[in-house]
Protein backbone atom coordinates (compact mmCIF):
# COMPACT_ATOMS: atom_id res chain seq x y z
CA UNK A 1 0.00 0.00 0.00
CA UNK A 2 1.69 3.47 -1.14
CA UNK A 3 2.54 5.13 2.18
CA UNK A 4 1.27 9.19 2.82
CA UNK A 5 3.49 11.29 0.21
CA UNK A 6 6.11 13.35 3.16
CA UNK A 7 4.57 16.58 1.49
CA UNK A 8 1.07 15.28 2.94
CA UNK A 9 1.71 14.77 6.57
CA UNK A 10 0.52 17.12 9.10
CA UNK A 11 3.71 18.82 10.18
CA UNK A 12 2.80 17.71 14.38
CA UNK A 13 1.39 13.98 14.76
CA UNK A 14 -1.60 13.65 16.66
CA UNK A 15 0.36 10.56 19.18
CA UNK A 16 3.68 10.93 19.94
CA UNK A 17 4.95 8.14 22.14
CA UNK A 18 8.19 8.47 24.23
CA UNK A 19 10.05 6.20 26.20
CA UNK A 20 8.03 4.00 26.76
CA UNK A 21 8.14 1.47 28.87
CA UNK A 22 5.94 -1.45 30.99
CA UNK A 23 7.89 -3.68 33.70
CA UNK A 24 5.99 -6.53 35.31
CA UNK A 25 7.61 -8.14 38.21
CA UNK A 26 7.58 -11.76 38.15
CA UNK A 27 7.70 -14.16 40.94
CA UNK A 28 10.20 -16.93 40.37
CA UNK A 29 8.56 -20.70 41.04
CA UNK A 30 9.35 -22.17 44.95
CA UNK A 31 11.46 -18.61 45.85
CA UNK A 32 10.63 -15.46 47.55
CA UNK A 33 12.91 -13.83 44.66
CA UNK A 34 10.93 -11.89 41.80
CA UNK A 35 12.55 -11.14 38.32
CA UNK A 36 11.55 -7.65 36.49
CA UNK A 37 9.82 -8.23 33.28
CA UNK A 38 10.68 -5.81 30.36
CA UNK A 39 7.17 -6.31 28.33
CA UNK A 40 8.03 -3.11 26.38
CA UNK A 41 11.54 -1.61 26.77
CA UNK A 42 11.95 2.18 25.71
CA UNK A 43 9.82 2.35 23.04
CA UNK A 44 9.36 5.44 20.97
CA UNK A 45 7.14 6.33 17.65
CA UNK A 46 4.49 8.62 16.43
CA UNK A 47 1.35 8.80 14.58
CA UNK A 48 0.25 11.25 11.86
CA UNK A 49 -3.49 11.57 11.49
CA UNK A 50 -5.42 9.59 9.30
CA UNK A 51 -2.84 7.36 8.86
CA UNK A 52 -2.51 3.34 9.89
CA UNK A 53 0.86 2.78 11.66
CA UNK A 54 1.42 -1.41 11.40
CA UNK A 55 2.84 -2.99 14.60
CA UNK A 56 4.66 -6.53 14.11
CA UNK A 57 6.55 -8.71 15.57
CA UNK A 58 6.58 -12.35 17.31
CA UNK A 59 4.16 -13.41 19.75
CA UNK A 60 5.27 -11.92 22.94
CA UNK A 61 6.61 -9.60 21.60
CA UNK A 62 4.83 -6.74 23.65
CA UNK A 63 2.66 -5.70 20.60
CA UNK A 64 -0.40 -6.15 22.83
CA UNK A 65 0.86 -4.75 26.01
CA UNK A 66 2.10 -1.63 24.18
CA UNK A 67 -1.83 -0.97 22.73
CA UNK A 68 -3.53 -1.84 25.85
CA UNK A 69 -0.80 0.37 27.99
CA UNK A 70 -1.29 3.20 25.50
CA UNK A 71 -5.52 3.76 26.30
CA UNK A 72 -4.19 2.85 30.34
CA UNK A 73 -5.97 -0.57 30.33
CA UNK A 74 -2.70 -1.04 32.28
CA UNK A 75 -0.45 1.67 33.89
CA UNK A 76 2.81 2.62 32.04
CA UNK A 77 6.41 2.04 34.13
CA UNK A 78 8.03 5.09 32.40
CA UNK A 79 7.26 7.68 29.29
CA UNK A 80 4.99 9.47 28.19
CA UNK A 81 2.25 9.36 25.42
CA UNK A 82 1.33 12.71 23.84
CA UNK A 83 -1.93 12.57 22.18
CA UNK A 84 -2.87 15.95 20.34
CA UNK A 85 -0.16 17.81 23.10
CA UNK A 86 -1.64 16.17 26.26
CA UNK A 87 0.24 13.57 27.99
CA UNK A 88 -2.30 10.49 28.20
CA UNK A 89 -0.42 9.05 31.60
CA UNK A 90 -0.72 11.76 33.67
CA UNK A 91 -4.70 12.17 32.99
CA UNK A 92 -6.70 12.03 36.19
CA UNK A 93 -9.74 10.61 36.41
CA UNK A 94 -12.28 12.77 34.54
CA UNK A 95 -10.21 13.76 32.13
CA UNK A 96 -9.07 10.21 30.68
CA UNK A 97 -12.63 9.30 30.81
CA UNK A 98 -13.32 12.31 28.34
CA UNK A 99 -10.22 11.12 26.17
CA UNK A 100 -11.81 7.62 26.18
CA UNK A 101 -14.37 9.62 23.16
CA UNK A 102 -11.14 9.94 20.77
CA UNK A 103 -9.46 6.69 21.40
CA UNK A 104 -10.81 3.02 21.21
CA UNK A 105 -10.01 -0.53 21.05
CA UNK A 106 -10.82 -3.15 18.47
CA UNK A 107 -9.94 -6.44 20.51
CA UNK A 108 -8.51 -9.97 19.21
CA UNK A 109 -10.99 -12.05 19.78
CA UNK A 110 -14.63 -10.36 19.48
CA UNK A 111 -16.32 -13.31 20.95
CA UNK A 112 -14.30 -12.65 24.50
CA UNK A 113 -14.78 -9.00 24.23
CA UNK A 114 -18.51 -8.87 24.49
CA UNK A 115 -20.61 -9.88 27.07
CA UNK A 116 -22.12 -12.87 26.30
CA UNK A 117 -25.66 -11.87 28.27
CA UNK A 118 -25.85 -8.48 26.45
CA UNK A 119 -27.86 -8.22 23.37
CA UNK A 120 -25.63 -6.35 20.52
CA UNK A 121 -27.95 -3.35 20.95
CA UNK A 122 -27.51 -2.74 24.72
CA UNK A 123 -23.53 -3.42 24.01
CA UNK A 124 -23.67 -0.69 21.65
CA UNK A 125 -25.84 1.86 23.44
CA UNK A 126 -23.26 1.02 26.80
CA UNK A 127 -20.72 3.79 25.70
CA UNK A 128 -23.36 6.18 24.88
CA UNK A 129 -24.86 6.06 28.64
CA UNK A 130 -21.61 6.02 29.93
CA UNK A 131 -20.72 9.21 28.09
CA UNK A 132 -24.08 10.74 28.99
CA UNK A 133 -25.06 10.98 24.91
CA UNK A 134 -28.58 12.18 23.72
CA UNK A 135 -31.93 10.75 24.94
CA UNK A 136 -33.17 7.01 24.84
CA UNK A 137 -34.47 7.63 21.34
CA UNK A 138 -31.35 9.26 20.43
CA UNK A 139 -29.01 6.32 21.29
CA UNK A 140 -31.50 3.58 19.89
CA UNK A 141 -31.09 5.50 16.32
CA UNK A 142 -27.51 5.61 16.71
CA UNK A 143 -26.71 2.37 17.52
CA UNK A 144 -29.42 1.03 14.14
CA UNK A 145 -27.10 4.06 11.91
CA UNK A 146 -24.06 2.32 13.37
CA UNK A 147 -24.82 -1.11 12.69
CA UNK A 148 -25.64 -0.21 8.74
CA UNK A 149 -22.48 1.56 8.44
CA UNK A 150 -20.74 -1.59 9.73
CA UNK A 151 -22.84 -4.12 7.18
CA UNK A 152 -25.14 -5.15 10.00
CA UNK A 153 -29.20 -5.27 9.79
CA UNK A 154 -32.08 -4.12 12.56
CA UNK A 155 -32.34 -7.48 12.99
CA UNK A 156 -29.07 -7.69 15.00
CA UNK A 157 -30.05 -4.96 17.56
CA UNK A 158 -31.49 -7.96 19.95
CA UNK A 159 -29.62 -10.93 19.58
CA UNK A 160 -26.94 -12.23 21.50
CA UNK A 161 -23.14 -12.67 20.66
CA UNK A 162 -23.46 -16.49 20.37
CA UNK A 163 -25.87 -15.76 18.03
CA UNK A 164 -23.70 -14.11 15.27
CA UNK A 165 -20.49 -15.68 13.40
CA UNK A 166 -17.33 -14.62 13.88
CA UNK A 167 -17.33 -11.76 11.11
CA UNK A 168 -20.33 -10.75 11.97
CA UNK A 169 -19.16 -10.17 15.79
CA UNK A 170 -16.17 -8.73 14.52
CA UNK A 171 -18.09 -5.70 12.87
CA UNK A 172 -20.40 -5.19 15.97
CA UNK A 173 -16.63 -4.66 18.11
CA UNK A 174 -15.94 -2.64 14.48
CA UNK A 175 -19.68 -0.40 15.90
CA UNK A 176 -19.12 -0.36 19.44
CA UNK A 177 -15.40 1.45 18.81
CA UNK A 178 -16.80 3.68 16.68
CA UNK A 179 -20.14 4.54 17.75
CA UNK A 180 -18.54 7.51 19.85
CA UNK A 181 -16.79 8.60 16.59
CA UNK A 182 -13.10 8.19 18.09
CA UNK A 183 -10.28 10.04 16.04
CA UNK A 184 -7.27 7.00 17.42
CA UNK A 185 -8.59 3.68 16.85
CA UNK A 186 -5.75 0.88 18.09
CA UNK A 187 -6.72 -2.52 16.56
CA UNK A 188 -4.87 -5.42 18.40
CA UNK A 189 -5.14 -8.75 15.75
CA UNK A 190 -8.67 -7.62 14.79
CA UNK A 191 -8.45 -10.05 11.74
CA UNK A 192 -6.58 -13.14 13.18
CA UNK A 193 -9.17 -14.91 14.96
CA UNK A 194 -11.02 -14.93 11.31
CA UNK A 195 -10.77 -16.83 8.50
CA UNK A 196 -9.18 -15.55 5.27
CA UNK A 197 -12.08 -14.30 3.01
CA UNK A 198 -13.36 -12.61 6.09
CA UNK A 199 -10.24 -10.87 7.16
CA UNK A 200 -10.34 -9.54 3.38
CA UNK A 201 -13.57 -8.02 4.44
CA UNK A 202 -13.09 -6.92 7.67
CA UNK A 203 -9.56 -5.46 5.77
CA UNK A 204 -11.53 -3.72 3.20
CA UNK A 205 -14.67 -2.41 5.57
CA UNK A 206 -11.73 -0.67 8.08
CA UNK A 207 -9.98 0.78 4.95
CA UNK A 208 -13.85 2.35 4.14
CA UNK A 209 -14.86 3.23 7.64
CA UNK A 210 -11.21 5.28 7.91
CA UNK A 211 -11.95 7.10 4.87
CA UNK A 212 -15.98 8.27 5.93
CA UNK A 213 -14.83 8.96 9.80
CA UNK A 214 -11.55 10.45 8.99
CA UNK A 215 -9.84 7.83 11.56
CA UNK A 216 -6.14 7.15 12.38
CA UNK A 217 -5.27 3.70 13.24
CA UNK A 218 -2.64 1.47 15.24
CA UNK A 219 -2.75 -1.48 13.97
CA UNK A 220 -0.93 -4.40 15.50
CA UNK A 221 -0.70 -7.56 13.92
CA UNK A 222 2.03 -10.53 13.64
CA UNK A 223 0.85 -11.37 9.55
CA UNK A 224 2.89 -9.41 7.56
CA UNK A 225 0.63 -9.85 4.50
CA UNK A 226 -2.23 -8.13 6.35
CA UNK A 227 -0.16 -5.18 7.77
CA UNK A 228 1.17 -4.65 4.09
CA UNK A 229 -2.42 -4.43 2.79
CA UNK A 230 -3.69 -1.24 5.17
CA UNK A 231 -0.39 -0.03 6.72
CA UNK A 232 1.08 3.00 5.51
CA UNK A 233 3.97 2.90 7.84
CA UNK A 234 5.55 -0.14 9.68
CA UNK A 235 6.77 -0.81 12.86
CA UNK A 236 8.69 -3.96 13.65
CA UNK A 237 9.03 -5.20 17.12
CA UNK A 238 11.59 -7.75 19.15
CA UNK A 239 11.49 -8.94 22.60
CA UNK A 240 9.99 -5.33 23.74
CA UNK A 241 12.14 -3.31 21.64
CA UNK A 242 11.20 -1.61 18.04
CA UNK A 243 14.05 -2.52 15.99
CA UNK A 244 13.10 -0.94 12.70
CA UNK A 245 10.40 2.17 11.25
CA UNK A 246 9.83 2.99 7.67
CA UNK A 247 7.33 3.04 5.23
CA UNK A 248 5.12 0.42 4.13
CA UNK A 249 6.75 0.09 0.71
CA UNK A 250 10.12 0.68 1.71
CA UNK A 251 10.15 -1.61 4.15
CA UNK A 252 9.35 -4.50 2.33
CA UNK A 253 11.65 -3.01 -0.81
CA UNK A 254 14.74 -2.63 1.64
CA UNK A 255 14.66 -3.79 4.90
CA UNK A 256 17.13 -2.93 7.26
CA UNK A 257 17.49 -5.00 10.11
CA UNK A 258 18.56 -9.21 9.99
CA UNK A 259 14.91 -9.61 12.17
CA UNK A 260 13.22 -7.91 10.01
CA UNK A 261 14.69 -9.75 6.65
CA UNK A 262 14.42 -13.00 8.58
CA UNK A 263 10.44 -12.02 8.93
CA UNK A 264 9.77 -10.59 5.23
CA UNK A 265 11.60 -14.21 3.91
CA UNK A 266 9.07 -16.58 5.67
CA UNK A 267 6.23 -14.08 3.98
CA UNK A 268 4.35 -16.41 0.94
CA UNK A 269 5.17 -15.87 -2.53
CA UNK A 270 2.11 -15.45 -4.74
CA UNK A 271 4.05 -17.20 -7.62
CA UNK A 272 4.95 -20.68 -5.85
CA UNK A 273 7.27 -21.15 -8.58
CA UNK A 274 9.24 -17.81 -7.68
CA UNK A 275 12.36 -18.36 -6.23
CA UNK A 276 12.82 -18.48 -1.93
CA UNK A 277 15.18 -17.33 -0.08
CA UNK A 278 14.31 -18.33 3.05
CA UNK A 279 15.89 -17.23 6.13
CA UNK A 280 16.02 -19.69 9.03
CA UNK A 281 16.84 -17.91 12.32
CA UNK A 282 18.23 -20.45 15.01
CA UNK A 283 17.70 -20.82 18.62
CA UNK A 284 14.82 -19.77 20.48
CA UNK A 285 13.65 -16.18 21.33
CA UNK A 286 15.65 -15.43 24.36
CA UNK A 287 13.64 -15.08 27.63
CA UNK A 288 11.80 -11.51 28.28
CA UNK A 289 13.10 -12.29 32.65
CA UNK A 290 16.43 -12.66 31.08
CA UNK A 291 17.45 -10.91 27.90
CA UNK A 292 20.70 -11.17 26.35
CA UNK A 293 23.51 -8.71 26.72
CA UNK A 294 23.82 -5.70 23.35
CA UNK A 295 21.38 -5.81 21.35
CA UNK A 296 18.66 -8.50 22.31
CA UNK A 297 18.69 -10.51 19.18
CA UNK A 298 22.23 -11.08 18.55
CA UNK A 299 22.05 -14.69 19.69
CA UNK A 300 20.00 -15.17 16.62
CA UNK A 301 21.86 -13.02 14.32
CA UNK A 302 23.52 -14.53 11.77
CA UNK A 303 25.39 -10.92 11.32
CA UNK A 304 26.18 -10.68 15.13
CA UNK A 305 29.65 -9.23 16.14
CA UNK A 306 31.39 -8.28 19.60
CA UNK A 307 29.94 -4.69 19.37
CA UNK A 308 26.90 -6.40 18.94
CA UNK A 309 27.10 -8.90 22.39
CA UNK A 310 28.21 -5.66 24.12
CA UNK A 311 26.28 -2.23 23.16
CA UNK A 312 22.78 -1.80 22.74
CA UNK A 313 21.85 -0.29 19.55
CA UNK A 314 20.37 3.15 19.38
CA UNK A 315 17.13 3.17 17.03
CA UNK A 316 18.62 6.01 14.40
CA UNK A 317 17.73 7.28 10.65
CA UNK A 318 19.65 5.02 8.32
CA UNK A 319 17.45 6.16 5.21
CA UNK A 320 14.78 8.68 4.51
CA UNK A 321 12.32 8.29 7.22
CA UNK A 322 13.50 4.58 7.61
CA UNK A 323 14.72 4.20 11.11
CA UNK A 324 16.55 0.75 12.63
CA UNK A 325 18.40 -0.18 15.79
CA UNK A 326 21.19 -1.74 14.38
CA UNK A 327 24.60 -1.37 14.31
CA UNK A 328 25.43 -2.77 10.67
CA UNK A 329 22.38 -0.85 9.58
């Protein structure tokens, strides 16, 4: 997908994240001892609006934990997160609960993210009583306006998650984020609890839906196909860290980093006759209680040196707006 021409970007993004970072502290099994886990280590990007930033990177990454520490599902260790100037960690109270208007979650798994007592109509009319938004009346036509721009019928207003199939619940999570007409949208796997004709759907109804309500997404996925289809910027992630930042295009044209090559190698080929050159990383990924020395993936690397075992790598511009932590970049 062609990325936002550089002449086209607002000159201030609307999220600028900082240093972040998210430490859980782990009890070890049969001691008193507890280990510090770095879920997301010093992370730093930004957003432009109305554009779809792409998050990959292994499972357990910190993908996940990045998204859901970003709307304060869980408190940050250390950063900050500027959204439109205002730092979204040191809201209090009131005030994050207004900001909860302009930014929303699409979940993983839809199924797990509704209730399964509510009917899809009182799910959807939940936000608007919680935000105190128009009269009885008002919310009941919202929520029928919302589920036709989501591909959904009347019908749908009083049945019960169980009831629909997995697309189907996917677009009513697709409603329920957007019924307060949010400007930051972050969608965590929304596609890969689907199967592939509706992920193409789902794909193609978000690409509409950002167009008519002018939205800006985060999306975080681990299928690099998908995040190539609606990402106009990429972000790759590894063991907490983002190791590499460019544009869609560019990133796949000239990648940067060996974690990132090793990723865009095990991608399919649409021509299975095409030649492969597949990439086989060895070993396992390295333990988030106990990360290597340097840079994190060096015992992996095929490219590794000393320098490598010994100094972190400092994320820096190694091409126009294509940004790795590497030091062979």
């Amino acid at each position: 997908m062609p990325d936002i021409a550089k002449e086209q970007l607002p000159l201030k993004p609307i999220l600028e994240v900082n240093g972040l970072r998210k430490y859980f502290a782990s009890k070890q099994p049969g001691s008193w001892r507890t280990k510090t886990l770095k879920a997301v280590d010093n992370v730093s990007f930004h957003l432009y609006e109305g554009e779809t930033y792409g998050l990959v990177g292994e499972s357990g990454c910190g993908k996940s934990t990045l998204g859901r520490t970003l709307l304060r599902l869980t408190e940050p260790t250390e950063g900050t997160a500027l959204y439109n100037g205002k730092d979204l960690f040191s809201l209090p109270g009131k005030e994050l609960q207004a900001s909860r208007k302009q930014l929303q979650m699409v979940f993983q798994d839809p199924f797990a993210s509704l209730h399964p007592r509510k009917s899809i109509g009182a799910a959807l009319t939940e936000p608007l009583i919680i935000h105190r938004i128009g009269t009885p009346a008002e919310r009941y036509s919202r929520v029928l306006e919302i589920l036709r721009v989501v591909g959904l019928q009347p019908s749908h207003y009083d049945r019960l998650p169980h009831e629909l199939s997995g697309g189907q619940r996917q677009r009513v999570v697709l409603a329920r984020a957007l019924i307060l007409e949010p400007k930051l949208v972050i969608c965590d796997e929304p596609v890969s609890a689907l199967d592939v004709i509706i992920q193409a759907q789902i794909l193609n109804l978000m690409k509409q839906l950002q167009q008519d309500f002018k939205l800006t997404y985060l999306f975080i996925a681990h299928d690099l196909g998908v995040v190539r289809h609606i990402s106009d910027r990429i972000g790759v992630m590894y063991l907490g860290k983002l190791v590499e930042e460019a544009p869609t295009d560019q990133l796949f044209a000239s990648p940067k980093h060996p974690y990132t090559r090793a990723l865009l190698s095990a991608v399919p080929k649409s021509d299975p006759a095409g030649k492969r050159d597949r990439i086989l990383l060895e070993g396992d990924v390295p333990s988030p209680l106990d990360p290597p020395t340097g840079c994190t993936f060096h015992p992996r690397c095929p490219l590794a040196t000393e320098r490598c075992r010994k100094e972190i790598p400092v994320k820096r511009e190694v091409a126009d707006r294509h940004f790795a932590a590497c030091h062979l970049a």
